[in-house]
C-alpha atoms as a PDB file:
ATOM      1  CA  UNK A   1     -74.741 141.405  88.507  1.00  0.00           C
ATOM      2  CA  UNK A   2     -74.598 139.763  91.679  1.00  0.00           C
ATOM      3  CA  UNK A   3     -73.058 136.356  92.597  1.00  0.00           C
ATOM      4  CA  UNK A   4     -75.037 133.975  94.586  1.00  0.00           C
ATOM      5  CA  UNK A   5     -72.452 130.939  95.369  1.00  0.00           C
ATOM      6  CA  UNK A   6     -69.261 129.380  93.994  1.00  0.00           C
ATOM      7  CA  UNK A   7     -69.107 125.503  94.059  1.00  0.00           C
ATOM      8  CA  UNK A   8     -65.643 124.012  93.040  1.00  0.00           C
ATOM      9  CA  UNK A   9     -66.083 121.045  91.080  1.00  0.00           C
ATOM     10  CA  UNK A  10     -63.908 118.241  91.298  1.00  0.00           C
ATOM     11  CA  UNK A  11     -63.352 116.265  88.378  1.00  0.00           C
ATOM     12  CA  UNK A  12     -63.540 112.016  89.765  1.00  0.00           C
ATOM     13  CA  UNK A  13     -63.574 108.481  88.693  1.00  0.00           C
ATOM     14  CA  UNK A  14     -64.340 107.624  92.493  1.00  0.00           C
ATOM     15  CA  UNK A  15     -67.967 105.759  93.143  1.00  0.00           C
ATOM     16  CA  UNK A  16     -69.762 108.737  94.549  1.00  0.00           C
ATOM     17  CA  UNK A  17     -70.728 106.884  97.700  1.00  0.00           C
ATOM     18  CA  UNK A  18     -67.054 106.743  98.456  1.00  0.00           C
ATOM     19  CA  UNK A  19     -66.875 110.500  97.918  1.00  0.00           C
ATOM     20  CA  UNK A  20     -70.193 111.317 100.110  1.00  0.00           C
ATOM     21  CA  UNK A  21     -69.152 109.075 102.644  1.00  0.00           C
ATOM     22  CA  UNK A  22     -65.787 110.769 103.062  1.00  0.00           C
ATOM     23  CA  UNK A  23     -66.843 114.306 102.561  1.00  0.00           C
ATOM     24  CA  UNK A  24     -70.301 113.612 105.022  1.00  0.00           C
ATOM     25  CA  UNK A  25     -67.240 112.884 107.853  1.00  0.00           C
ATOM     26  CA  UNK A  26     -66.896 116.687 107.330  1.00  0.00           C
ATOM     27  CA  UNK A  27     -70.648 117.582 107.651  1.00  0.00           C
ATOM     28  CA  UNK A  28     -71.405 117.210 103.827  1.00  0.00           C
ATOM     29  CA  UNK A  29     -74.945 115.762 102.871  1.00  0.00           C
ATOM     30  CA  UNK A  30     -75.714 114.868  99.029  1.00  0.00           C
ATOM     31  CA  UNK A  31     -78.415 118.037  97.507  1.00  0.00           C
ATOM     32  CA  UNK A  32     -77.983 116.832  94.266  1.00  0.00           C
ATOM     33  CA  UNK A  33     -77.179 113.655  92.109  1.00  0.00           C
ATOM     34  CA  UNK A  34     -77.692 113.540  88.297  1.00  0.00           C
ATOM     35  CA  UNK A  35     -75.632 110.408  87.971  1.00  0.00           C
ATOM     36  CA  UNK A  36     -72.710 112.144  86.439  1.00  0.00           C
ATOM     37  CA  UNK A  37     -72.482 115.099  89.184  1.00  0.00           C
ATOM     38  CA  UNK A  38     -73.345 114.628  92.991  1.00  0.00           C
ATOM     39  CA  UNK A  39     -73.273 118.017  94.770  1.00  0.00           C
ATOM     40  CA  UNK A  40     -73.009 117.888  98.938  1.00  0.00           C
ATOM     41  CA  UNK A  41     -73.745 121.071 100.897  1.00  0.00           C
ATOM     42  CA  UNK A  42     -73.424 121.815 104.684  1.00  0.00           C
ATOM     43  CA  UNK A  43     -76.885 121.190 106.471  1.00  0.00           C
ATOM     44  CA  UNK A  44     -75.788 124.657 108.657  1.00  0.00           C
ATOM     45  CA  UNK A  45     -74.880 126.562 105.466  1.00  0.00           C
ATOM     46  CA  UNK A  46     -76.852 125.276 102.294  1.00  0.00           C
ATOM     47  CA  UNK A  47     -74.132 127.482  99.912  1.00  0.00           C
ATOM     48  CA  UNK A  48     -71.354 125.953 101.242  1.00  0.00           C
ATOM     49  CA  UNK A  49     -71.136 123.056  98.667  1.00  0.00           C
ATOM     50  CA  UNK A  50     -68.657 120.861  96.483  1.00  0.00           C
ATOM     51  CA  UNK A  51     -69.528 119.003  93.346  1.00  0.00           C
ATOM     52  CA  UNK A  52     -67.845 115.670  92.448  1.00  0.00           C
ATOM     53  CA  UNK A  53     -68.358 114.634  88.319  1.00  0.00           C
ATOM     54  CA  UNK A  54     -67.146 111.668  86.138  1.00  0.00           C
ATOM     55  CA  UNK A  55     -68.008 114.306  82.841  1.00  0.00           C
ATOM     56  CA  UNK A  56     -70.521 116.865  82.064  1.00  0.00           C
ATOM     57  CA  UNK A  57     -73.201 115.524  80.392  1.00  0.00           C
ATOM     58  CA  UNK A  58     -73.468 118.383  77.797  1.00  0.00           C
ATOM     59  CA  UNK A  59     -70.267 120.033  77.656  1.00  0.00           C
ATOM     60  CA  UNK A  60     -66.722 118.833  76.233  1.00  0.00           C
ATOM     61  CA  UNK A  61     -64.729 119.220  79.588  1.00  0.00           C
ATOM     62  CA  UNK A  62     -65.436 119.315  83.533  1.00  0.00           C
ATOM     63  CA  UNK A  63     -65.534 122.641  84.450  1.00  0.00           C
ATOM     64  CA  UNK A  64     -63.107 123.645  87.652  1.00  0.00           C
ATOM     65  CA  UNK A  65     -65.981 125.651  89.257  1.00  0.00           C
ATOM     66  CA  UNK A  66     -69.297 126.891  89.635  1.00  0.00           C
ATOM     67  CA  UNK A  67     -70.751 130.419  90.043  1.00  0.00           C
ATOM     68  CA  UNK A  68     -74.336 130.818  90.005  1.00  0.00           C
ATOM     69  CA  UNK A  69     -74.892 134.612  89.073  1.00  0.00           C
ATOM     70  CA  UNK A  70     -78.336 136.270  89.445  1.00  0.00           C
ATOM     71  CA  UNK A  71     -77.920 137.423  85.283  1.00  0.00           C
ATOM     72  CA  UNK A  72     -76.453 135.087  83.221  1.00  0.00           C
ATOM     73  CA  UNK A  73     -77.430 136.692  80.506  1.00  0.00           C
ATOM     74  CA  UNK A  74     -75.401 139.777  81.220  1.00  0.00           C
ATOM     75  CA  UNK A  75     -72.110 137.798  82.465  1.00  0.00           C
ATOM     76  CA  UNK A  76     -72.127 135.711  79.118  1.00  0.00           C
ATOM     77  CA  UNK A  77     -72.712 139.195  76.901  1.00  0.00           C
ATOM     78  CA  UNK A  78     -69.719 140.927  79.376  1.00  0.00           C
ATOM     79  CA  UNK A  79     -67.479 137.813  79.007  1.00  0.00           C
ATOM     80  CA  UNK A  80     -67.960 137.578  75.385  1.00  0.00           C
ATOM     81  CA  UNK A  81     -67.333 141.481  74.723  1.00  0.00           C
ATOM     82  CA  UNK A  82     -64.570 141.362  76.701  1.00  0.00           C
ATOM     83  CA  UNK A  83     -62.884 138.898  74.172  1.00  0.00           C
ATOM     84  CA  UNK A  84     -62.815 135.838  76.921  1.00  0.00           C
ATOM     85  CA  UNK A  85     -62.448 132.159  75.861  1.00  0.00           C
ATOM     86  CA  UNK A  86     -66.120 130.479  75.384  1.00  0.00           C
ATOM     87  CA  UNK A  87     -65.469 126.869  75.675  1.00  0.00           C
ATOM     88  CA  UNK A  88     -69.111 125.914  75.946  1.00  0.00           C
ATOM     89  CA  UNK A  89     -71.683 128.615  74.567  1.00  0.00           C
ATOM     90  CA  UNK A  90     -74.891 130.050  76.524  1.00  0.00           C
ATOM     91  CA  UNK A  91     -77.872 127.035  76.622  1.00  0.00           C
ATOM     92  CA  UNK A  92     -80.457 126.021  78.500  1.00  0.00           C
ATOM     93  CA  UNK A  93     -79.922 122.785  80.177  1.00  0.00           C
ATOM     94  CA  UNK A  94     -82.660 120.100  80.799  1.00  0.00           C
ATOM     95  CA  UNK A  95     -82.106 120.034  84.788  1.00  0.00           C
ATOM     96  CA  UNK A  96     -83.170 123.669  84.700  1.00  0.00           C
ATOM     97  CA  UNK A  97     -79.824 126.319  84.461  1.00  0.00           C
ATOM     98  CA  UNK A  98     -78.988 128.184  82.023  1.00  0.00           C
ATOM     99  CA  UNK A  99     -75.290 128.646  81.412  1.00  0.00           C
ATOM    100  CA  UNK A 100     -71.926 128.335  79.424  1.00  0.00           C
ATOM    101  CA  UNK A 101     -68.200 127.898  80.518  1.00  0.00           C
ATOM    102  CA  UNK A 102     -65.711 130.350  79.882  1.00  0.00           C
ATOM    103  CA  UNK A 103     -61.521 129.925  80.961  1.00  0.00           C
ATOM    104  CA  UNK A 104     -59.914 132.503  82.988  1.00  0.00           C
ATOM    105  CA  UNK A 105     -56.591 133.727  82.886  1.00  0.00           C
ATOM    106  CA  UNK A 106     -55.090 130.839  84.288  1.00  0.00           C
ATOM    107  CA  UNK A 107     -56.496 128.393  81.871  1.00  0.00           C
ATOM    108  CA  UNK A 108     -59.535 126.896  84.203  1.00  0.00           C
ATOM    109  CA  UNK A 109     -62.885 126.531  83.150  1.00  0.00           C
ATOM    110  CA  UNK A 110     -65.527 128.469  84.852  1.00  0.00           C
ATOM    111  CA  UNK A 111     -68.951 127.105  84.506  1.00  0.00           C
ATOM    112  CA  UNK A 112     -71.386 130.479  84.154  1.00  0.00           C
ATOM    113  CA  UNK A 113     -74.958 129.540  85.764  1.00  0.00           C
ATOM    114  CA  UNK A 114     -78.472 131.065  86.455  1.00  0.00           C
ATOM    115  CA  UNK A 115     -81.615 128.852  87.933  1.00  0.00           C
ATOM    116  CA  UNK A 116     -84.235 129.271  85.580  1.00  0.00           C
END
């Protein structure tokens, strides 16, 4: 399994304008915007990105981060045989990921994803 970027997600009751106008000081330009999650990434380096969301619009929690994995399939089946904490089971979301959240060992929430 291979892992093809990490996004920290920052959990924010701030407009997002405030937070793209603040972050695009630093470079950042908006990729993404679902209404609930904005994600800016560095015109130079696409991968370099940082998500901002007021909830998850499917899951019960904000996860902490993101890793996008080339097999999600396989990281859910290894998390879950390894006895890890599912807090949001393997689904296929409407915007086109498939994925689940799972906490690590120091109680964050991981958010699991593949592009479908």
């Amino acid at each position: 399994m291979r892992v093809r970027r990490v996004v920290p997600n920052v959990s924010s009751s701030q407009d997002a304008s405030e937070n793209r106008e603040f972050y695009g000081l630093l470079g950042f330009r908006e990729v993404m915007n679902h209404g609930w999650i904005m994600t800016l990434a560095s015109p130079s380096d696409p991968g370099a990105q940082v998500s901002f969301m007021t909830e998850d619009q499917t899951a019960p929690v904000v996860p902490d981060m993101s890793v996008e994995v080339d097999d999600v399939d396989a990281a859910y089946a290894l998390m879950r045989d390894r006895g890890a904490e599912i807090v949001h089971p393997l689904r296929d979301e409407e915007w086109g990921v498939r994925r689940f959240f799972v906490r690590d060992p120091n109680g964050r929430v991981v958010n699991v994803l593949g592009h479908r």
